[in-house]
N, C-alpha and C. Protein backbone atom coordinates (compact mmCIF):
# COMPACT_ATOMS: atom_id res chain seq x y z
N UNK A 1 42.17 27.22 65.19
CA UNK A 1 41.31 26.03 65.23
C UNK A 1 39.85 26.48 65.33
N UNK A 2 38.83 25.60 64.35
CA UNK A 2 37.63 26.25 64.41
C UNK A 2 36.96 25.57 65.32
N UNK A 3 35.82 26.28 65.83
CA UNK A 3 34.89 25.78 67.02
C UNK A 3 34.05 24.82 66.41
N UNK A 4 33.31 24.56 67.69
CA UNK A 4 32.70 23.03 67.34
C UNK A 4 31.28 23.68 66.49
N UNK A 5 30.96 25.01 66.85
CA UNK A 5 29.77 25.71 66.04
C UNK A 5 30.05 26.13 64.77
N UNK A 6 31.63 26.63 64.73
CA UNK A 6 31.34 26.89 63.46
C UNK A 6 32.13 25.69 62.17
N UNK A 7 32.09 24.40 62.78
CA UNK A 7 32.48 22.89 61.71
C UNK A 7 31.09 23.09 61.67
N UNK A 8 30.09 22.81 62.12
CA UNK A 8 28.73 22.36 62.15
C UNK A 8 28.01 22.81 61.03
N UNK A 9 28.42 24.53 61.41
CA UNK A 9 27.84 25.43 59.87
C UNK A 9 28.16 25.02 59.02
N UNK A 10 30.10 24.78 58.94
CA UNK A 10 30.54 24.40 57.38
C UNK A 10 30.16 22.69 57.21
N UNK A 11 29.23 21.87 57.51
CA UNK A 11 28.83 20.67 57.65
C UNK A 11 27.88 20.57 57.09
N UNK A 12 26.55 21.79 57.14
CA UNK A 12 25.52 22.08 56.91
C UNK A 12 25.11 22.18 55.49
N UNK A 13 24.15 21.82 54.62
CA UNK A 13 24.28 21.71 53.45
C UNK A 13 22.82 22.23 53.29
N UNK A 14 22.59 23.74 52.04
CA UNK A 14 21.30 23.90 51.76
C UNK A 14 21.15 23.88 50.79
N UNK A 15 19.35 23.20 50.93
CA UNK A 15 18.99 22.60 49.22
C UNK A 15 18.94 24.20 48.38
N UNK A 16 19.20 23.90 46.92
CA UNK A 16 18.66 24.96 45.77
C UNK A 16 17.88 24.71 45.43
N UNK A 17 16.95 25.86 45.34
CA UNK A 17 15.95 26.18 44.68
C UNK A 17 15.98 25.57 43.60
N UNK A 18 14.78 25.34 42.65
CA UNK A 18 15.00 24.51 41.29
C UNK A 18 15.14 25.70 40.80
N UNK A 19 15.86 25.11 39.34
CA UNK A 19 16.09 26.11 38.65
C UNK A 19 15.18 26.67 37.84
N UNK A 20 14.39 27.88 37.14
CA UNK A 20 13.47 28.12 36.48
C UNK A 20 13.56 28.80 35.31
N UNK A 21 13.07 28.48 34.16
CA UNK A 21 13.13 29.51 32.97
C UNK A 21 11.70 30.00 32.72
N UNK A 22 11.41 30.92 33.33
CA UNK A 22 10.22 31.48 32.96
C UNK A 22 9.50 30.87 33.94
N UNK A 23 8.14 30.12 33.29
CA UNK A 23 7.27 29.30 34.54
C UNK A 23 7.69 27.53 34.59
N UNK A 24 8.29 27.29 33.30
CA UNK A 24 8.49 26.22 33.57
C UNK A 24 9.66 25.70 33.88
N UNK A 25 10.14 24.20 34.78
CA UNK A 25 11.27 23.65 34.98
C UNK A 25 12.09 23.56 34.03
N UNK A 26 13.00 23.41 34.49
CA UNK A 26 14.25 23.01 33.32
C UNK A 26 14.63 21.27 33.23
N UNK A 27 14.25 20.63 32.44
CA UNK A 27 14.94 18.91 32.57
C UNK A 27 14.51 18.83 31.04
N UNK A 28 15.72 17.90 30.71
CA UNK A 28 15.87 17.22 29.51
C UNK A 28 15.68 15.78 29.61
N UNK A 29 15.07 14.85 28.72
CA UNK A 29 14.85 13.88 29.04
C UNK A 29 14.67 13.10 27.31
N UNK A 30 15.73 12.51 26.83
CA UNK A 30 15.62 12.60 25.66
C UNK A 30 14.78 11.62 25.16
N UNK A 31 13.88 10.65 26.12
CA UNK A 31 13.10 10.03 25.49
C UNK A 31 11.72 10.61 25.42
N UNK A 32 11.82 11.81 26.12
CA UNK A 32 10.76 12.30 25.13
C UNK A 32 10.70 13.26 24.25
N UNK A 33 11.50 13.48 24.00
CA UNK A 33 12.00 14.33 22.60
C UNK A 33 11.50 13.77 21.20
N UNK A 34 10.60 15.23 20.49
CA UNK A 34 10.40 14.12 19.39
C UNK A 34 11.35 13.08 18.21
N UNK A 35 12.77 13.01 18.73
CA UNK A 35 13.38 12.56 17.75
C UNK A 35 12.96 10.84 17.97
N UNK A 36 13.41 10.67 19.22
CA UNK A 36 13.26 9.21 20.07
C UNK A 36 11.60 8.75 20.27
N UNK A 37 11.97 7.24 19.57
CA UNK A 37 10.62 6.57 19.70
C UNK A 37 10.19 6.17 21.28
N UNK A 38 9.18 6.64 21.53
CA UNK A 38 8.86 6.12 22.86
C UNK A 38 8.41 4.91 23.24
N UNK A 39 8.65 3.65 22.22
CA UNK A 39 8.15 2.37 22.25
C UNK A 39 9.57 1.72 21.79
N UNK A 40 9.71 0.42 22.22
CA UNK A 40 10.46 -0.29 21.83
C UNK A 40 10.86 -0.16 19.91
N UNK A 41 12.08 -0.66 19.70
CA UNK A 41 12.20 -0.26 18.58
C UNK A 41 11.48 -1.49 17.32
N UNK A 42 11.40 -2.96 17.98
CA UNK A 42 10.96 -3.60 17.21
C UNK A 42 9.79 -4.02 17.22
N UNK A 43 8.55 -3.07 17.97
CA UNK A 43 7.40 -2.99 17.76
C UNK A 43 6.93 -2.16 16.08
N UNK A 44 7.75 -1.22 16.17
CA UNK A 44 8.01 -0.44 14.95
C UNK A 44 8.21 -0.90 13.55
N UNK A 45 8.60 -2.06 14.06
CA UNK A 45 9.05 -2.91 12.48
C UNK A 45 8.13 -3.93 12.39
N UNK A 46 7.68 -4.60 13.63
CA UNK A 46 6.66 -5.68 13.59
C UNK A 46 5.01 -5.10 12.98
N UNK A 47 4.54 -4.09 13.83
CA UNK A 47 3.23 -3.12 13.18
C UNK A 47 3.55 -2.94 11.87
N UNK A 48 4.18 -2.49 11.12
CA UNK A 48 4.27 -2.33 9.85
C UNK A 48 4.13 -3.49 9.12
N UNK A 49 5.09 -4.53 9.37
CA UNK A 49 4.80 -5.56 8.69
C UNK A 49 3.56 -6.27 8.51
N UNK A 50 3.02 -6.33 9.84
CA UNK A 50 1.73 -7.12 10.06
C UNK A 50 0.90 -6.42 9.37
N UNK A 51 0.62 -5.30 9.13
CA UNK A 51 -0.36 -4.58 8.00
C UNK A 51 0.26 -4.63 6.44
N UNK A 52 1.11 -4.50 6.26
CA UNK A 52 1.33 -4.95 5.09
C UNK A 52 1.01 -5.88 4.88
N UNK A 53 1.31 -6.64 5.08
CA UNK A 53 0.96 -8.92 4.62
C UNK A 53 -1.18 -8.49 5.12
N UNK A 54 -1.26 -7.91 5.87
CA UNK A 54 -2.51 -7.90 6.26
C UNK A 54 -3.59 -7.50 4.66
N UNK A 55 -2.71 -6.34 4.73
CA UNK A 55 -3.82 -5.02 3.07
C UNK A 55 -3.30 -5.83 1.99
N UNK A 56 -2.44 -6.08 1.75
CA UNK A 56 -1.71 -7.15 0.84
C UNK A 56 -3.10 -8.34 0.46
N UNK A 57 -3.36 -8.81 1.84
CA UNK A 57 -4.03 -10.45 1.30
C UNK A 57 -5.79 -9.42 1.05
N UNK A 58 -6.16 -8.59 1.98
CA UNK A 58 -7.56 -7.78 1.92
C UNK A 58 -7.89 -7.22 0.21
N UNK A 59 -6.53 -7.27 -0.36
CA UNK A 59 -7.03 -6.34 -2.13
C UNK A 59 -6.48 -7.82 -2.97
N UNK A 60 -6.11 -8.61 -2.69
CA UNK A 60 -6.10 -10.01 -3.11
C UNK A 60 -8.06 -10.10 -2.76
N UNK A 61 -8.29 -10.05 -2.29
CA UNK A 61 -9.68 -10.89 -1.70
C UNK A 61 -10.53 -9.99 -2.46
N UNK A 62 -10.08 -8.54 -2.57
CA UNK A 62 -11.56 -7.73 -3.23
C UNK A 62 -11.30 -8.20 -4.40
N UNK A 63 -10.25 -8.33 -5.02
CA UNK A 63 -10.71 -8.59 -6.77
C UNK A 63 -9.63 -7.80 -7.19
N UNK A 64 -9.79 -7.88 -8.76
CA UNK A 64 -8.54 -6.94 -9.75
C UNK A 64 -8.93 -5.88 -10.09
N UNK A 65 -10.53 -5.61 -9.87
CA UNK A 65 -11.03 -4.96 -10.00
C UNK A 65 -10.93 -3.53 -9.08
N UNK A 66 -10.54 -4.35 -7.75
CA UNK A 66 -10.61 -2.98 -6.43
C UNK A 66 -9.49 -2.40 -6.86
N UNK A 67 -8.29 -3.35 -7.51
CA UNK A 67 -6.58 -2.60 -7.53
C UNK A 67 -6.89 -1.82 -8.71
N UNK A 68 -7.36 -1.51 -9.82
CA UNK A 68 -7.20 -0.92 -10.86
C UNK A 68 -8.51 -0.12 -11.37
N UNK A 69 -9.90 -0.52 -11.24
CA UNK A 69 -10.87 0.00 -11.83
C UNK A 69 -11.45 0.37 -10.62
N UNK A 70 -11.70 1.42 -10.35
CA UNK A 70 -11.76 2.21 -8.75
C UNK A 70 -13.39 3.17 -9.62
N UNK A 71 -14.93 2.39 -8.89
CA UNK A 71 -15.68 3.10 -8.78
C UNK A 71 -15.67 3.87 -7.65
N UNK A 72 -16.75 4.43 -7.33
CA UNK A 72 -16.86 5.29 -6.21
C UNK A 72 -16.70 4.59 -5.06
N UNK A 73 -17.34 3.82 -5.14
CA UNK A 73 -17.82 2.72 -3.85
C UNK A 73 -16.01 1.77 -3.57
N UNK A 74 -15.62 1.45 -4.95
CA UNK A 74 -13.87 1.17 -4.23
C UNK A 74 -13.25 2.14 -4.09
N UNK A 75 -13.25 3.50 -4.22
CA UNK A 75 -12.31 4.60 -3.56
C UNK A 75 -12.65 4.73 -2.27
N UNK A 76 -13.79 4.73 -1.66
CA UNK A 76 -14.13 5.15 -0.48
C UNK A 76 -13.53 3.90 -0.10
N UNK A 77 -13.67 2.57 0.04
CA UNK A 77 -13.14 1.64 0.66
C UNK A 77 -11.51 2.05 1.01
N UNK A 78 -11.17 2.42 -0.08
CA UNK A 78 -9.51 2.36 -0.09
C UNK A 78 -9.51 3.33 0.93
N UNK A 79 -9.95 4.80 0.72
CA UNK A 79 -9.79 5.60 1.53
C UNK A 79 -9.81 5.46 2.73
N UNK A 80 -10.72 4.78 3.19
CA UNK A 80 -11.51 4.59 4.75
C UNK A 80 -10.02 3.52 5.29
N UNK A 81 -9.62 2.70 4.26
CA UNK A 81 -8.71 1.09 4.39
C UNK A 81 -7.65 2.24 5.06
N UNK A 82 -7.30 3.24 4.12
CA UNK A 82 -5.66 3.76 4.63
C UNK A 82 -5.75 4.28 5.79
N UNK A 83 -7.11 5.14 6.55
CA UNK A 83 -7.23 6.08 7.55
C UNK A 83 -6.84 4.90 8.48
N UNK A 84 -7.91 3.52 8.51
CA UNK A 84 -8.07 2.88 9.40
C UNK A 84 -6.80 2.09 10.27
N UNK A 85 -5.57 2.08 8.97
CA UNK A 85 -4.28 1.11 9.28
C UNK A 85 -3.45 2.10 9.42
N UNK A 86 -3.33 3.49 9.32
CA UNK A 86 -2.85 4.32 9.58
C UNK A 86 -2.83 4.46 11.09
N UNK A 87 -3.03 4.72 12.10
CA UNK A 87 -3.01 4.77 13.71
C UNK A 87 -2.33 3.23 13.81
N UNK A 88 -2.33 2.38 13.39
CA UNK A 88 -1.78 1.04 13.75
C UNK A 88 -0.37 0.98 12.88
N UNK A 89 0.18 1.88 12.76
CA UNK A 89 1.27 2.09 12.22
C UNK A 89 2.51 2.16 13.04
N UNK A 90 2.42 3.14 14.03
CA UNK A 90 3.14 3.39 15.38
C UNK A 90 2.69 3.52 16.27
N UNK A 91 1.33 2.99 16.40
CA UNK A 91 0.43 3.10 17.62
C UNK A 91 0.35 4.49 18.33
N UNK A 92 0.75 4.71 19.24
CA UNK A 92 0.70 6.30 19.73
C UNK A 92 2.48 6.53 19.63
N UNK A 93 2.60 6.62 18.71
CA UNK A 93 4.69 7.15 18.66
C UNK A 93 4.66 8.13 17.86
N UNK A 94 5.05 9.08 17.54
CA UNK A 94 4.87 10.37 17.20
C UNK A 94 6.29 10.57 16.73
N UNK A 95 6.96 9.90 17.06
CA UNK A 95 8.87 10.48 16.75
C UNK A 95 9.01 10.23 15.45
N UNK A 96 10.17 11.54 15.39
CA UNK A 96 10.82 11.18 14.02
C UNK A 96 11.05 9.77 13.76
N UNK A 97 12.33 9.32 14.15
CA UNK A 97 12.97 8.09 14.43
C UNK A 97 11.53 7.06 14.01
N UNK A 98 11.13 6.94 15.09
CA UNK A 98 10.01 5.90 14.48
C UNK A 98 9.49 6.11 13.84
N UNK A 99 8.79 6.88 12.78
CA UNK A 99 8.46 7.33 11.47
C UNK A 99 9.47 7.06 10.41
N UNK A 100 10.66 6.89 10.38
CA UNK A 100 11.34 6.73 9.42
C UNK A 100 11.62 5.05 9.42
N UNK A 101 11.70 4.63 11.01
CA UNK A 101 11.69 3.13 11.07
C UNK A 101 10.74 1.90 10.22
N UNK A 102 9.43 2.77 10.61
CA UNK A 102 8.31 2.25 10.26
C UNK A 102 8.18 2.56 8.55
N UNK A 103 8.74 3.85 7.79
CA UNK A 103 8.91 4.12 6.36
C UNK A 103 9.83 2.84 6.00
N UNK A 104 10.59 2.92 6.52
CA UNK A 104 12.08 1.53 6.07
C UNK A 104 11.56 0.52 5.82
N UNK A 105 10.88 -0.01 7.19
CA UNK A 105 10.05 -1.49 6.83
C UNK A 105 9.32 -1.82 5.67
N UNK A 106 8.35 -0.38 5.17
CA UNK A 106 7.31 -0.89 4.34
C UNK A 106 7.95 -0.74 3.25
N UNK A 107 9.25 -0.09 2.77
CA UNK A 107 10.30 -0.22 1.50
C UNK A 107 11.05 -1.45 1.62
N UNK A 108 11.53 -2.21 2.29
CA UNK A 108 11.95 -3.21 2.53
C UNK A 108 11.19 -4.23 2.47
N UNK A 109 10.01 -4.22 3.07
CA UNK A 109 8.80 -5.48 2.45
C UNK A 109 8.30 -5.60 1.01
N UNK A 110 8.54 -4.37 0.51
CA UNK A 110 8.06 -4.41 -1.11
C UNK A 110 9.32 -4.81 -1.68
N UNK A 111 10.60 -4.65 -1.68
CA UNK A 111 11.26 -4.94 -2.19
C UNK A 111 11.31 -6.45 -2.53
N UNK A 112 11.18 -7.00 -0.98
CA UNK A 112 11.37 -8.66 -0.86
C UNK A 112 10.79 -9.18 -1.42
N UNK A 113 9.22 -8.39 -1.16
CA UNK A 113 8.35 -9.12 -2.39
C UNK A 113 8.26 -8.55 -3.96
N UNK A 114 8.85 -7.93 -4.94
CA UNK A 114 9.16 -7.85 -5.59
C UNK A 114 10.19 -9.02 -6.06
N UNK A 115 10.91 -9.09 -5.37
CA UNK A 115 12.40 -10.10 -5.67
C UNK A 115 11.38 -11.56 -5.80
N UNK A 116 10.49 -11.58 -4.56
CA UNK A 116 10.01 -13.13 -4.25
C UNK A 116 9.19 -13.50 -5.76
N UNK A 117 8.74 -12.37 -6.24
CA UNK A 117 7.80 -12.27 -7.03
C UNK A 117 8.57 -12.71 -8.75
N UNK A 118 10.08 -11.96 -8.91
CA UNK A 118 10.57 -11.92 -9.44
C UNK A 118 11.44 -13.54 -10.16
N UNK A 119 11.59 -14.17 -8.43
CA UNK A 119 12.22 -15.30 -8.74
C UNK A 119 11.24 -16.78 -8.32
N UNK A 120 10.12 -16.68 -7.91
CA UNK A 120 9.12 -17.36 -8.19
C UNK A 120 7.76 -17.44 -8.59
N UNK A 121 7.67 -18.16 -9.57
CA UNK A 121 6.05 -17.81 -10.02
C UNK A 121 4.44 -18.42 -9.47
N UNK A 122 5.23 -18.92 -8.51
CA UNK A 122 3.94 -19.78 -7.28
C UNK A 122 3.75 -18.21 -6.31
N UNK A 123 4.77 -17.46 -5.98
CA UNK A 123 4.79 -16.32 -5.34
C UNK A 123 3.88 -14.95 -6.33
N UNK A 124 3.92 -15.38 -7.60
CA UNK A 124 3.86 -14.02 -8.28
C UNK A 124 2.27 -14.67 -8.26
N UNK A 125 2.00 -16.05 -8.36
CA UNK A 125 0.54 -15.92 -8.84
C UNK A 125 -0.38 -15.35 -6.95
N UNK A 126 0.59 -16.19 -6.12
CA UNK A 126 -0.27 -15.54 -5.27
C UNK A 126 -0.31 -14.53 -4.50
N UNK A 127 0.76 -13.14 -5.16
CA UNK A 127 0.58 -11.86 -4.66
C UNK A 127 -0.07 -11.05 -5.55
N UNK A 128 0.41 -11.44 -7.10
CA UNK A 128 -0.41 -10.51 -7.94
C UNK A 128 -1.81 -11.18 -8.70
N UNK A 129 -2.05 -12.58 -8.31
CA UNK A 129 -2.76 -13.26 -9.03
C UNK A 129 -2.56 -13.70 -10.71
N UNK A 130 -3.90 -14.54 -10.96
CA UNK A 130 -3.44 -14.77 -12.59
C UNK A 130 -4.12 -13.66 -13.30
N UNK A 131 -4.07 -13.47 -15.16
CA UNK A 131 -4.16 -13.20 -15.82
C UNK A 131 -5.66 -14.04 -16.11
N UNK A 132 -7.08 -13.46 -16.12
CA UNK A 132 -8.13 -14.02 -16.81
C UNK A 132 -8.82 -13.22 -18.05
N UNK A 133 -9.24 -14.27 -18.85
CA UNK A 133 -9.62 -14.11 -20.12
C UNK A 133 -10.94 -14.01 -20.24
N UNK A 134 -11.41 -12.66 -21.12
CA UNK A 134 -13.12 -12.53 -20.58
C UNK A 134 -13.63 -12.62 -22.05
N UNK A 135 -12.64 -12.47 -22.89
CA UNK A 135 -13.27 -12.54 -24.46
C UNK A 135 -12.41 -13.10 -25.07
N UNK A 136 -13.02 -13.95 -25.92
CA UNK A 136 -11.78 -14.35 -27.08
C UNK A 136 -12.73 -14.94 -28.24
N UNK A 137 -12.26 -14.65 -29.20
CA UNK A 137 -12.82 -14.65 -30.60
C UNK A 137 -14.05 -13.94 -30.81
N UNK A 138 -14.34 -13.08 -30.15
CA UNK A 138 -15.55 -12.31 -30.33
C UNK A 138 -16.64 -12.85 -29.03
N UNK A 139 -16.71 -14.08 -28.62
CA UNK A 139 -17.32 -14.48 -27.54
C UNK A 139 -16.88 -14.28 -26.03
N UNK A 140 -18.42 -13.80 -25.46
CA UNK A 140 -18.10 -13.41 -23.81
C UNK A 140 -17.48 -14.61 -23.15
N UNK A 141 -16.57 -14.78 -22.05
CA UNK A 141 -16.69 -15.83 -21.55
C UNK A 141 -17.45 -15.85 -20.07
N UNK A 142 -18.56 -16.04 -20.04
CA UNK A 142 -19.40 -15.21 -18.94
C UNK A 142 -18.49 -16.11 -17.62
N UNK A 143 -18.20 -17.16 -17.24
CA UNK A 143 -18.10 -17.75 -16.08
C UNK A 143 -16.73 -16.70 -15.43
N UNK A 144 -16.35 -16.33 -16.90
CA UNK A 144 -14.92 -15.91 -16.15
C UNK A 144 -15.55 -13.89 -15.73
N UNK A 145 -15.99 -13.63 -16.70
CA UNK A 145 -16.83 -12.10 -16.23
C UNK A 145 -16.93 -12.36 -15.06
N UNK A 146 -18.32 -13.38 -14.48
CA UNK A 146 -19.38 -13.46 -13.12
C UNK A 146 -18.31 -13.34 -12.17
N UNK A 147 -17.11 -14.24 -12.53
CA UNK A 147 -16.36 -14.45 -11.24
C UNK A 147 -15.65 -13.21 -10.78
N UNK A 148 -15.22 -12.02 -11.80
CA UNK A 148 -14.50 -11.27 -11.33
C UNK A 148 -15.69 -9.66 -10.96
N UNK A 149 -17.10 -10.22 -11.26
CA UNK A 149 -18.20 -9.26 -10.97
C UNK A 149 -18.30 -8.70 -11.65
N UNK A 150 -17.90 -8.32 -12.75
CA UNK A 150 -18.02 -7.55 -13.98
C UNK A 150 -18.99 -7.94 -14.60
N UNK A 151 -19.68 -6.64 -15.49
CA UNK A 151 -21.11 -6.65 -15.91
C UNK A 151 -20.90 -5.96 -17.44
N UNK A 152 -21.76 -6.75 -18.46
CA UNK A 152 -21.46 -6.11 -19.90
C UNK A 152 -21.51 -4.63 -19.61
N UNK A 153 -21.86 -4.04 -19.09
CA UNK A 153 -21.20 -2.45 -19.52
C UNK A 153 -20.04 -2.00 -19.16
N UNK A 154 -19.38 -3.25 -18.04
CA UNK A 154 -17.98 -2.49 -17.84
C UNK A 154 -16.90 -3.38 -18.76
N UNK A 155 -17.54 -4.43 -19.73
CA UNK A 155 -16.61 -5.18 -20.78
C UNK A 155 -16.82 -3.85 -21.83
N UNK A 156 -18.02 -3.28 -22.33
CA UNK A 156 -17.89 -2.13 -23.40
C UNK A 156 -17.19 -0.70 -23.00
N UNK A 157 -17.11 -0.33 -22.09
CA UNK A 157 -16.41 0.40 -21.11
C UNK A 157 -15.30 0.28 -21.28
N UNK A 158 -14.26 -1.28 -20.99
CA UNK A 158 -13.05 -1.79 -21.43
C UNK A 158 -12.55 -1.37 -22.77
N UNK A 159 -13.47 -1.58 -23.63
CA UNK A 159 -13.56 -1.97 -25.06
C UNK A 159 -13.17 -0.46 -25.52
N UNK A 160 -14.01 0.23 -25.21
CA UNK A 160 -14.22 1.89 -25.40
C UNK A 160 -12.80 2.36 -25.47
N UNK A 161 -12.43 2.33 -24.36
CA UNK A 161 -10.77 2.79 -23.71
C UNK A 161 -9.77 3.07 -24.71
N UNK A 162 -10.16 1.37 -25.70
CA UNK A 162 -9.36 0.89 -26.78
C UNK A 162 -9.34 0.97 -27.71
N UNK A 163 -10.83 2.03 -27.79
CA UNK A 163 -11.21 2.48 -29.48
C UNK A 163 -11.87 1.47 -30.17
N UNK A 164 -12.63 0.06 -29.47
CA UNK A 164 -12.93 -0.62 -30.35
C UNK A 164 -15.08 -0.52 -29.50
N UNK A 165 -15.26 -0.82 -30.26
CA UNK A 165 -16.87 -0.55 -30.92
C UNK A 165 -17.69 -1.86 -30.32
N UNK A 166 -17.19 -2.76 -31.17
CA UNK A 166 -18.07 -4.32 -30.86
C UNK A 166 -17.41 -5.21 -30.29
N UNK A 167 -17.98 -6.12 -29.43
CA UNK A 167 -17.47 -7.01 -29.25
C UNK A 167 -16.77 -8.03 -30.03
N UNK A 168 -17.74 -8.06 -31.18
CA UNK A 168 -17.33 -9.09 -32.30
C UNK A 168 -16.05 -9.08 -32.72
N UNK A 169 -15.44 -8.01 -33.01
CA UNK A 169 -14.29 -7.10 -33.28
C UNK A 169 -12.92 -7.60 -32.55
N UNK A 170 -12.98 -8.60 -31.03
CA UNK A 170 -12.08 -8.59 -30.40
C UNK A 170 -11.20 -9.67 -30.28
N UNK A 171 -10.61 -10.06 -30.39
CA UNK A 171 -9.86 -11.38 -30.56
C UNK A 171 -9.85 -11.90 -28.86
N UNK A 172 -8.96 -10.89 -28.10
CA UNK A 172 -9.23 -11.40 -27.08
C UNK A 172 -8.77 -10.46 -26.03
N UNK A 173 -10.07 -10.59 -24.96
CA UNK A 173 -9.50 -9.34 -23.94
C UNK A 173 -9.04 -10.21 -22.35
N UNK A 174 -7.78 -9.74 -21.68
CA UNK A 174 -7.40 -9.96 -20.62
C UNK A 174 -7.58 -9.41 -19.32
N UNK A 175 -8.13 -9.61 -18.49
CA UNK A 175 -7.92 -8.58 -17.50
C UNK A 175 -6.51 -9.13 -16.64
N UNK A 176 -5.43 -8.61 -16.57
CA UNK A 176 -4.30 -8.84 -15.98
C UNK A 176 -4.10 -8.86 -14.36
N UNK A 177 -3.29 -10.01 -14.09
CA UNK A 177 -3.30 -9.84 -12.41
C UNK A 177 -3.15 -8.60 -11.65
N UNK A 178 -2.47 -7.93 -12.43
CA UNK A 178 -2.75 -6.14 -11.75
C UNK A 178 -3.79 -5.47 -11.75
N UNK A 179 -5.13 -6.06 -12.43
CA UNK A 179 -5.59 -5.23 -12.82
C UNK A 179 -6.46 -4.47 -13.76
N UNK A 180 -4.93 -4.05 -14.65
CA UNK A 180 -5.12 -3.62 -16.07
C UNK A 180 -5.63 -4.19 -17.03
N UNK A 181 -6.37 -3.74 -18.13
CA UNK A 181 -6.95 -4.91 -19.34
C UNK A 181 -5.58 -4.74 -20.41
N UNK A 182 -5.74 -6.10 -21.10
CA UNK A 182 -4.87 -6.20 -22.21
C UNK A 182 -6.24 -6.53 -23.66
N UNK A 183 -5.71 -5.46 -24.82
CA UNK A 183 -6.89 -6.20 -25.71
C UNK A 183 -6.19 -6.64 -27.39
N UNK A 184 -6.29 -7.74 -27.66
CA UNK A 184 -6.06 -7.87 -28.99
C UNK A 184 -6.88 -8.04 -30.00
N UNK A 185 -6.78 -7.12 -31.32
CA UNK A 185 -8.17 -7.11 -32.14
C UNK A 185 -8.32 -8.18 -33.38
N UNK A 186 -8.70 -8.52 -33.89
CA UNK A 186 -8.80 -9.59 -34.75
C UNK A 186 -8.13 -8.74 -36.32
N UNK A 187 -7.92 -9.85 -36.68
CA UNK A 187 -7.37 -9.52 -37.92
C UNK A 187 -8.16 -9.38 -39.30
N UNK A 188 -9.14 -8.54 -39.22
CA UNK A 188 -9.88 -8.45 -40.30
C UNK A 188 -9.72 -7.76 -41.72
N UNK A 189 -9.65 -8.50 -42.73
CA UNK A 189 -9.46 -7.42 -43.95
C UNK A 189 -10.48 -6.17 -44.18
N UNK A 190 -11.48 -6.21 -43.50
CA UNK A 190 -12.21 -4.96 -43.90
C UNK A 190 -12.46 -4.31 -42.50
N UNK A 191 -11.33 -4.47 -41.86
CA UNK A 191 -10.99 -3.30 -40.48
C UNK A 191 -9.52 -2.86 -41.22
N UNK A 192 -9.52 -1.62 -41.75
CA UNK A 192 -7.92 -1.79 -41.89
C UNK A 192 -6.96 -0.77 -40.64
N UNK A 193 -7.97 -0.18 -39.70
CA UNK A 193 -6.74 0.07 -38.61
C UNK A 193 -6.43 -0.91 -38.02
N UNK A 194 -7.11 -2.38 -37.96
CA UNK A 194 -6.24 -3.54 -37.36
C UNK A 194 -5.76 -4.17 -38.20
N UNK A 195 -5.14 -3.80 -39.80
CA UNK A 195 -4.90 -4.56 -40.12
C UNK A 195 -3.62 -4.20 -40.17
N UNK A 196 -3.11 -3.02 -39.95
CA UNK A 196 -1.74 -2.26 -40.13
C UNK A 196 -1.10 -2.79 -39.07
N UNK A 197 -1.24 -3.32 -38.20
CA UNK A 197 -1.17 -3.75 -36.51
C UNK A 197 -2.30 -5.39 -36.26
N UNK A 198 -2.68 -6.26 -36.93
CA UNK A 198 -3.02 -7.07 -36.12
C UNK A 198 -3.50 -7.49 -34.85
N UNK A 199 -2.17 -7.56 -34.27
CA UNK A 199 -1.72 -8.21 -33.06
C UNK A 199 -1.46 -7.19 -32.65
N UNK A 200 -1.80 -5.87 -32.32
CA UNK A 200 -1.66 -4.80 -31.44
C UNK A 200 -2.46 -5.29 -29.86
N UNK A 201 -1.93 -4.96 -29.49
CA UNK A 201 -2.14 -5.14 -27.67
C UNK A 201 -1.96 -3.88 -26.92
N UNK A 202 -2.96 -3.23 -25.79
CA UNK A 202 -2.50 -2.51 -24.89
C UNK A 202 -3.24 -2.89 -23.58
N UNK A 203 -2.98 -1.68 -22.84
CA UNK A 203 -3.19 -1.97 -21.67
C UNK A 203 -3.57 -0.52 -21.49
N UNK A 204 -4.46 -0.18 -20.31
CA UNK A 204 -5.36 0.94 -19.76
C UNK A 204 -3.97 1.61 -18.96
């Protein structure tokens, strides 16, 4: 039978030392691991969205001009646009996981709107806008130029692209809700590269 001193010892309990690898502790903690987002998961999907629908309506507002004919002065915008919505992406989240969350969303919002775009045309005019007409039959149509800011050197500029010379020459030029110009040349008997082709149309 053991004594009352030595239950006491075997009663006695001593702490361990932490454990050490080198200088630092040992603990795992998998939320901060970079795989795991350190924010809720449907902040991740909400930030994304809200900038999308956000840059979405901001290049609606600059013109067709900012989406497709990129002077100096609209590249730097764009540029500066992506740095700026970039940090508001995952706010401070750094994880894999939420990086791929936040990739998903913005493939999944284009899709929808593709489809929305696809199966209504009240949707298509007001994500991609309309189609305006800046020349037709050889005449400017200035109200429609002024409105989209365009200045006769960037209608001969257009023109250039297309291999055509004069204005007179043009049946009719489009600038397309994307963007892009569409040009059709008149049908003249004493043009005969439009006459092999007419109704030839392209786009930039």
């Amino acid at each position: 039978m053991r004594s009352g001193a030595e239950a006491d010892m075997s009663l006695t309990t001593f702490p361990l030392p932490p454990f050490h690898l080198g200088r630092e502790n040992v603990s795992v903690d998998l939320m901060e691991s970079p795989w795991f987002p350190s924010q809720p998961w449907w902040l991740l999907i909400v930030r994304p969205a809200v900038l999308y629908i956000a840059v979405v309506a901001l290049l609606r507002l600059s013109g067709k001009r900012q989406v497709a004919h990129l002077g100096v002065g609209e590249l730097v915008v764009l540029l500066l646009m992506s740095e700026s919505v970039s940090n508001g992406l995952q706010g401070n989240d750094h994880s894999i996981l939420g990086g791929i969350l936040a990739a998903a969303t913005l493939i999944v919002l284009s899709r929808v709107s593709q489809y929305l775009i696809f199966k209504s045309k009240s949707v298509e005019k007001l994500i991609e806008g309309e189609p305006t007409l800046l020349i037709h039959r050889g005449r400017v149509i200035q109200a429609n130029v002024d409105r989209e800011l365009l200045t006769e050197q960037d209608l001969k500029q257009m023109l250039r692209k297309h291999g055509v010379k004069n204005i007179e020459d043009v049946e009719q030029l489009i600038l397309e809700g994307d963007g892009l110009v569409s040009v059709t040349i008149k049908n003249e008997k004493n043009a005969p590269e439009t006459a092999e082709n007419p109704d030839s149309s392209t786009a930039i």
